[in-house]
N, C-alpha and C. Protein backbone atom coordinates (compact mmCIF):
# COMPACT_ATOMS: atom_id res chain seq x y z
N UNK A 1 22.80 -87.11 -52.84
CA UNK A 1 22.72 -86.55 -51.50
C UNK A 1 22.96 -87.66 -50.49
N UNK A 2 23.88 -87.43 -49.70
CA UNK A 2 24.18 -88.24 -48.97
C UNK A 2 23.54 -88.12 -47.48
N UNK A 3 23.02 -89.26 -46.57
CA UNK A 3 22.72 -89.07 -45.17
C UNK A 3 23.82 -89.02 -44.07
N UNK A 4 23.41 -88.19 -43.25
CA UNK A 4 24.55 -88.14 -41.75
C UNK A 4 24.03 -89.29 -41.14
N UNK A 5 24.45 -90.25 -40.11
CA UNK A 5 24.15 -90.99 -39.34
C UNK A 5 24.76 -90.83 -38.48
N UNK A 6 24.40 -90.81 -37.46
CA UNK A 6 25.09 -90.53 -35.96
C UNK A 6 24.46 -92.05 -35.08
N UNK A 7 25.60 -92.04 -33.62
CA UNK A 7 25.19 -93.27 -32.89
C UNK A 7 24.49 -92.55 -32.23
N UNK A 8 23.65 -93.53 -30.98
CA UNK A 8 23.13 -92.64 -29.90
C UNK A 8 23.75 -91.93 -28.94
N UNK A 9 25.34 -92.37 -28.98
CA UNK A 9 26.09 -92.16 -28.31
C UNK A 9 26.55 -90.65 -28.16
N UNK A 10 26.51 -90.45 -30.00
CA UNK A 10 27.18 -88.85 -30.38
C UNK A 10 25.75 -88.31 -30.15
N UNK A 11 24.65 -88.67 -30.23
CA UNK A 11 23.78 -87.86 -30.01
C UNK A 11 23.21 -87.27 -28.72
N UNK A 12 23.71 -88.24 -27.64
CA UNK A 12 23.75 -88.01 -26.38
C UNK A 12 24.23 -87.14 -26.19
N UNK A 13 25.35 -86.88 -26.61
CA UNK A 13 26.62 -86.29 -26.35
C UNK A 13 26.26 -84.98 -26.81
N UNK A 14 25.73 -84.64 -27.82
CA UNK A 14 25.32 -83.35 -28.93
C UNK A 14 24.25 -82.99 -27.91
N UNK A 15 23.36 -83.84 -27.06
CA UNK A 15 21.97 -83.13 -26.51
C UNK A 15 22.60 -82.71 -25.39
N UNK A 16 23.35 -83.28 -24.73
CA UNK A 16 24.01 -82.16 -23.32
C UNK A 16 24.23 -81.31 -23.21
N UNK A 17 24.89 -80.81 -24.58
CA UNK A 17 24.93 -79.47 -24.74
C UNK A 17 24.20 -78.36 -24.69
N UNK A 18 22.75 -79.28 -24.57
CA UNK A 18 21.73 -78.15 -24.73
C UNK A 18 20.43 -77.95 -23.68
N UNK A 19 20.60 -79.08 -22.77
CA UNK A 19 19.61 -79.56 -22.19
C UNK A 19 20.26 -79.24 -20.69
N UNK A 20 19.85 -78.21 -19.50
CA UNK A 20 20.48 -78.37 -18.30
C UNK A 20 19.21 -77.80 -17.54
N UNK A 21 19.75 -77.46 -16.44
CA UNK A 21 19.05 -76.39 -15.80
C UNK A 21 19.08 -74.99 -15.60
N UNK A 22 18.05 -73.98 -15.83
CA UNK A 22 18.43 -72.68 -15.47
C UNK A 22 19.06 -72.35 -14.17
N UNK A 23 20.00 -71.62 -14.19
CA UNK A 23 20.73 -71.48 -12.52
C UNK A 23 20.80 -69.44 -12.76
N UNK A 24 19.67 -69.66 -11.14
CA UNK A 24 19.27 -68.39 -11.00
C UNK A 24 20.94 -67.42 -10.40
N UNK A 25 21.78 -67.68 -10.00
CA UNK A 25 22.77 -67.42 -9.53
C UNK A 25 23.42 -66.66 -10.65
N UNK A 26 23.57 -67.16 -11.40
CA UNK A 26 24.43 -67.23 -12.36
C UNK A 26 23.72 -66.61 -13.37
N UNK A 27 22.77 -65.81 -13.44
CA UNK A 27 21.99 -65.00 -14.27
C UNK A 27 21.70 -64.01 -13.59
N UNK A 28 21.56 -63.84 -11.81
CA UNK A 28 22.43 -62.61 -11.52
C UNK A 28 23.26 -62.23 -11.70
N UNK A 29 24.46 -63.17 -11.45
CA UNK A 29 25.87 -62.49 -11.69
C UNK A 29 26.07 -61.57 -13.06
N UNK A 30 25.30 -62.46 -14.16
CA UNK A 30 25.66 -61.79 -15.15
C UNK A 30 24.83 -60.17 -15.61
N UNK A 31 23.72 -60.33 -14.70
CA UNK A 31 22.69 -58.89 -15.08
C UNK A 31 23.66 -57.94 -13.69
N UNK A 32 24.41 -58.47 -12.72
CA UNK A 32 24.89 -57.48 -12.19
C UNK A 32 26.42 -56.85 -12.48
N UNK A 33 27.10 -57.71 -13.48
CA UNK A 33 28.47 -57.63 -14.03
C UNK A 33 28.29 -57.11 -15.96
N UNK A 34 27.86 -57.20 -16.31
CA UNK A 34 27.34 -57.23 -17.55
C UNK A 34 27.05 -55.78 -17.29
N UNK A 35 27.87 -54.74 -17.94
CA UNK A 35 26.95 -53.27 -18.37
C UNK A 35 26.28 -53.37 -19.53
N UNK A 36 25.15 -52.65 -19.76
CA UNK A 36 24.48 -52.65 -20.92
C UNK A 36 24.46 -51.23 -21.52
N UNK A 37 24.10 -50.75 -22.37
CA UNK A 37 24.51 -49.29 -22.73
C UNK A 37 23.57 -49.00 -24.15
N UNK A 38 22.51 -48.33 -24.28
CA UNK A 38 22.06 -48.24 -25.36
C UNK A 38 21.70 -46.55 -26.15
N UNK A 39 22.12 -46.82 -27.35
CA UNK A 39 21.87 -45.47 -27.84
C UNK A 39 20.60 -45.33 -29.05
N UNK A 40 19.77 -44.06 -29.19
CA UNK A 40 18.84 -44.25 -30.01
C UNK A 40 19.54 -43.84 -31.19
N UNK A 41 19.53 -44.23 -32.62
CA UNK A 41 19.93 -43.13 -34.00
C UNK A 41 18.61 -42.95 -34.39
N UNK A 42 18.35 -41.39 -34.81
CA UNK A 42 17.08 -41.32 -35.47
C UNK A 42 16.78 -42.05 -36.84
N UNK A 43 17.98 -42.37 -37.55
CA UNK A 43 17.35 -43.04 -38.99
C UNK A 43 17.69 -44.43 -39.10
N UNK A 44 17.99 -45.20 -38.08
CA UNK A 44 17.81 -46.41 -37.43
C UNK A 44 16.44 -47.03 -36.91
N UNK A 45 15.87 -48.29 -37.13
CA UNK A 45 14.83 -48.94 -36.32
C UNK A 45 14.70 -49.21 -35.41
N UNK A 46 16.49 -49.82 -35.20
CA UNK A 46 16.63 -50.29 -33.72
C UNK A 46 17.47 -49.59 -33.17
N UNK A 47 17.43 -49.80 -31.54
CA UNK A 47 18.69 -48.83 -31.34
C UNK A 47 20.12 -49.66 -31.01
N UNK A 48 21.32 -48.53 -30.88
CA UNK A 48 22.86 -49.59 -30.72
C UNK A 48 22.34 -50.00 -28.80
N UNK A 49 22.25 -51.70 -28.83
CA UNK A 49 22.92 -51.70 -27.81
C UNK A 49 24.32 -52.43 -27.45
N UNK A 50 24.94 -51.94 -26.90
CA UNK A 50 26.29 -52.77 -26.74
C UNK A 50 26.17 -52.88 -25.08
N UNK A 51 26.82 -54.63 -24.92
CA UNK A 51 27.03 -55.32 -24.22
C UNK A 51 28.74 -55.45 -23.55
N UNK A 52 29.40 -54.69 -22.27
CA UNK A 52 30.67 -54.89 -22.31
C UNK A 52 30.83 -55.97 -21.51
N UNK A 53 31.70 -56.78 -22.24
CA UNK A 53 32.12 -58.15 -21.29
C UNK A 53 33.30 -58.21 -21.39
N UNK A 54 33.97 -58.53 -20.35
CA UNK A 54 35.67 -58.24 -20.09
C UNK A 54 36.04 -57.34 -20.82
N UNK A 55 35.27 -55.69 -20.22
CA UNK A 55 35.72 -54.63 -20.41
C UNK A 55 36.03 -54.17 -21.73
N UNK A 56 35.55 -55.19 -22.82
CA UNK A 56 35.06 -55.30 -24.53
C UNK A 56 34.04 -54.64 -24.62
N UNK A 57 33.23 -53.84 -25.52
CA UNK A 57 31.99 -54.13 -26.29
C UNK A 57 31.62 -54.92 -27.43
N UNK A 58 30.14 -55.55 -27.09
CA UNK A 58 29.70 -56.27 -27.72
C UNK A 58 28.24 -55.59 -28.20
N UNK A 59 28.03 -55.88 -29.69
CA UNK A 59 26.64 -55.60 -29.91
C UNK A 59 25.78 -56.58 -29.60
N UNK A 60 24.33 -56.18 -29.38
CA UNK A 60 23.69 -57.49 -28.43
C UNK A 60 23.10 -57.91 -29.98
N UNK A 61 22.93 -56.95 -31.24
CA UNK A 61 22.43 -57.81 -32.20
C UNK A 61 23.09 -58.28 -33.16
N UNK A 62 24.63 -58.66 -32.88
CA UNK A 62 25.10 -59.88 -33.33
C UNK A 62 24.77 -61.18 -33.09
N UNK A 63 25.52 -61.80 -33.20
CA UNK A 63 25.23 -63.51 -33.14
C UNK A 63 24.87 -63.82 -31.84
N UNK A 64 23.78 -64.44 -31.66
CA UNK A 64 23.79 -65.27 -30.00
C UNK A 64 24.69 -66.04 -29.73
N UNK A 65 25.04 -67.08 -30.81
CA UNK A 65 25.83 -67.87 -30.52
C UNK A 65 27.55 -67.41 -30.30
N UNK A 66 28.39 -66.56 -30.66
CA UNK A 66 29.19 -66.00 -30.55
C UNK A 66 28.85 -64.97 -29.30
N UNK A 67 27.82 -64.04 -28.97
CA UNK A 67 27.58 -63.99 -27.40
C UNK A 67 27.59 -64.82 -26.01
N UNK A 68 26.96 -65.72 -26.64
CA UNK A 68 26.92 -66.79 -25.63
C UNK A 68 28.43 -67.44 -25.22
N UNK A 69 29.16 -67.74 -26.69
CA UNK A 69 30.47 -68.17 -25.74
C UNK A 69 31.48 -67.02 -25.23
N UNK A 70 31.40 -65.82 -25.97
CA UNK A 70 31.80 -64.94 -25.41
C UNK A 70 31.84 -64.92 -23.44
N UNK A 71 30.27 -64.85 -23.22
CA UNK A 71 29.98 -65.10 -21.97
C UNK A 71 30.60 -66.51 -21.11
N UNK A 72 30.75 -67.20 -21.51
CA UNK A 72 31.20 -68.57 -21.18
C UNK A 72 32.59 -68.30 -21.22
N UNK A 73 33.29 -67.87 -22.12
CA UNK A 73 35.11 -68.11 -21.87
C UNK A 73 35.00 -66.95 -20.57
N UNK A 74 34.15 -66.07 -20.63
CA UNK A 74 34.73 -65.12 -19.61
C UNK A 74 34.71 -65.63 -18.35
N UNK A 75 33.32 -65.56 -18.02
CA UNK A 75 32.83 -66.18 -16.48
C UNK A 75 32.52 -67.60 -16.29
N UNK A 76 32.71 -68.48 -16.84
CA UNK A 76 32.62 -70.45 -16.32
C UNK A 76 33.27 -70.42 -15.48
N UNK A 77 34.91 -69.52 -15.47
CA UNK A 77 35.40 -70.08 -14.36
C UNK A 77 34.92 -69.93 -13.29
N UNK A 78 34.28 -68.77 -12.79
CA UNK A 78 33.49 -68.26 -11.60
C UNK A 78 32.95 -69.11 -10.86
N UNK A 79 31.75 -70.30 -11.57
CA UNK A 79 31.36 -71.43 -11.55
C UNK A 79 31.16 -72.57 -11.95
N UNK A 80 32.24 -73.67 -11.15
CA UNK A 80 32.80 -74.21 -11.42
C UNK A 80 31.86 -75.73 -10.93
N UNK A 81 30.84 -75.28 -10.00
CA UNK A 81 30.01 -76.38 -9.83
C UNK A 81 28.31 -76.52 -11.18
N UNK A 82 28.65 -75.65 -11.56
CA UNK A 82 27.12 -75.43 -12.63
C UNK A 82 27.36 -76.22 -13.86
N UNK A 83 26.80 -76.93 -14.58
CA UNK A 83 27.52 -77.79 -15.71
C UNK A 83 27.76 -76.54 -16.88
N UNK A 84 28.15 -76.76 -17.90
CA UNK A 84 28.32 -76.26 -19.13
C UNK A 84 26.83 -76.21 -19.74
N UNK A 85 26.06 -77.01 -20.01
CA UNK A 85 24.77 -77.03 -20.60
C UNK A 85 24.01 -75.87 -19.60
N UNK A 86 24.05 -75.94 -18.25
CA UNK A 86 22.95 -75.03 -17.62
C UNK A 86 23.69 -73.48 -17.99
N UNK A 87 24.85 -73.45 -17.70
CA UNK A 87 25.52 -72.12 -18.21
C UNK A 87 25.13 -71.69 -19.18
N UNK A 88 25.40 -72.54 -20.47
CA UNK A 88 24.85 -72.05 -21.72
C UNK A 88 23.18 -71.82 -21.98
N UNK A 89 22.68 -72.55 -20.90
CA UNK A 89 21.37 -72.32 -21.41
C UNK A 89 20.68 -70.86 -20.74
N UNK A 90 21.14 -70.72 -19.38
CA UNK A 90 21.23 -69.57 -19.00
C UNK A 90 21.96 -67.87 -19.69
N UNK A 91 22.81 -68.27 -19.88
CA UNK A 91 23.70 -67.33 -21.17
C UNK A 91 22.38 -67.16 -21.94
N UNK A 92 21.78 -67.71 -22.69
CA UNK A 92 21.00 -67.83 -23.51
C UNK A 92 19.85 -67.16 -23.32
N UNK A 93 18.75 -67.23 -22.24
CA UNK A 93 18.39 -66.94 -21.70
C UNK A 93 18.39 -65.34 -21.49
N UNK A 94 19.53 -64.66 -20.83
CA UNK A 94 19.94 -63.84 -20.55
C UNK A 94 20.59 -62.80 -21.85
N UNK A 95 20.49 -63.73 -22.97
CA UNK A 95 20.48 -62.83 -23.82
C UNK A 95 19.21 -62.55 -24.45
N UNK A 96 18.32 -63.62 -24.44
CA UNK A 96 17.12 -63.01 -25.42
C UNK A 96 16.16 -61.91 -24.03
N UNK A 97 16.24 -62.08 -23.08
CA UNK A 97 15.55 -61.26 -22.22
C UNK A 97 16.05 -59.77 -22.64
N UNK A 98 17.59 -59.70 -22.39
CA UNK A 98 18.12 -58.36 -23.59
C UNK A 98 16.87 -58.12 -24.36
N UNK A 99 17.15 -58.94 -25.61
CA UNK A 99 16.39 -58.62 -27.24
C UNK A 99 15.39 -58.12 -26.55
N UNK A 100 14.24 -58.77 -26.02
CA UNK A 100 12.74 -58.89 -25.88
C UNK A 100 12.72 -56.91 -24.71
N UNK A 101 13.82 -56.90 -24.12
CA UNK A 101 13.97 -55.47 -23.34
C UNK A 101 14.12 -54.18 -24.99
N UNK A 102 15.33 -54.89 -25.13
CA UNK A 102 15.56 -53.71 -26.22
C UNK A 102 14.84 -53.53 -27.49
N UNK A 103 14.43 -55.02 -27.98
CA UNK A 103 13.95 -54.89 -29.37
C UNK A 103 12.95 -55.50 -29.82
N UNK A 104 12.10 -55.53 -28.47
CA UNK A 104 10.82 -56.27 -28.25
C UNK A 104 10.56 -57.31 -29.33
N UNK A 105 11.69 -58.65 -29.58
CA UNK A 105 11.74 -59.56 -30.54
C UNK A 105 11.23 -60.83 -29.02
């Protein structure tokens, strides 16, 4: 078994990605652009919700991570002063508030 070693450099680099600020702006935009749409099935636990983003649907209980950039290729450009890390962390954000609405996770 072999070890990864990373510099501090790449690790810097790896934590930006994850570390920003929430930007309240930009988590309106998306609860006011973002339709949400949910259906009950009776022999289902949970119910379908789908998420349309650029006029797509998305299920909200697929991947976060494939949601999240979903959300990001669409609207970053919008804002162009917010870093990438606060976007994503907001994205993020804005999706588990979803879950915790729809699927009380």
């Amino acid at each position: 078994m072999t070890r990864l070693i990373i510099t501090e450099e790449d690790k810097k680099e790896v934590m930006k990605n994850y570390f920003g600020e929430f930007d309240q702006k930009f988590y309106d935009f998306l609860k006011s652009n973002i339709i949400v749409n949910s259906k009950v099935v009776d022999h289902f636990p949970k119910p379908f919700v789908l998420l349309y983003i650029d006029e797509k649907s998305r299920l909200l209980d697929s991947s976060k991570k494939s949601l999240v950039g979903k959300i990001l290729r669409t609207y970053e450009d919008k804002f162009p002063n917010v870093t990438d890390s606060s976007l994503r962390l907001t994205a993020k954000k804005f999706i588990d508030d979803l879950r915790k609405e729809y699927f009380g996770e």
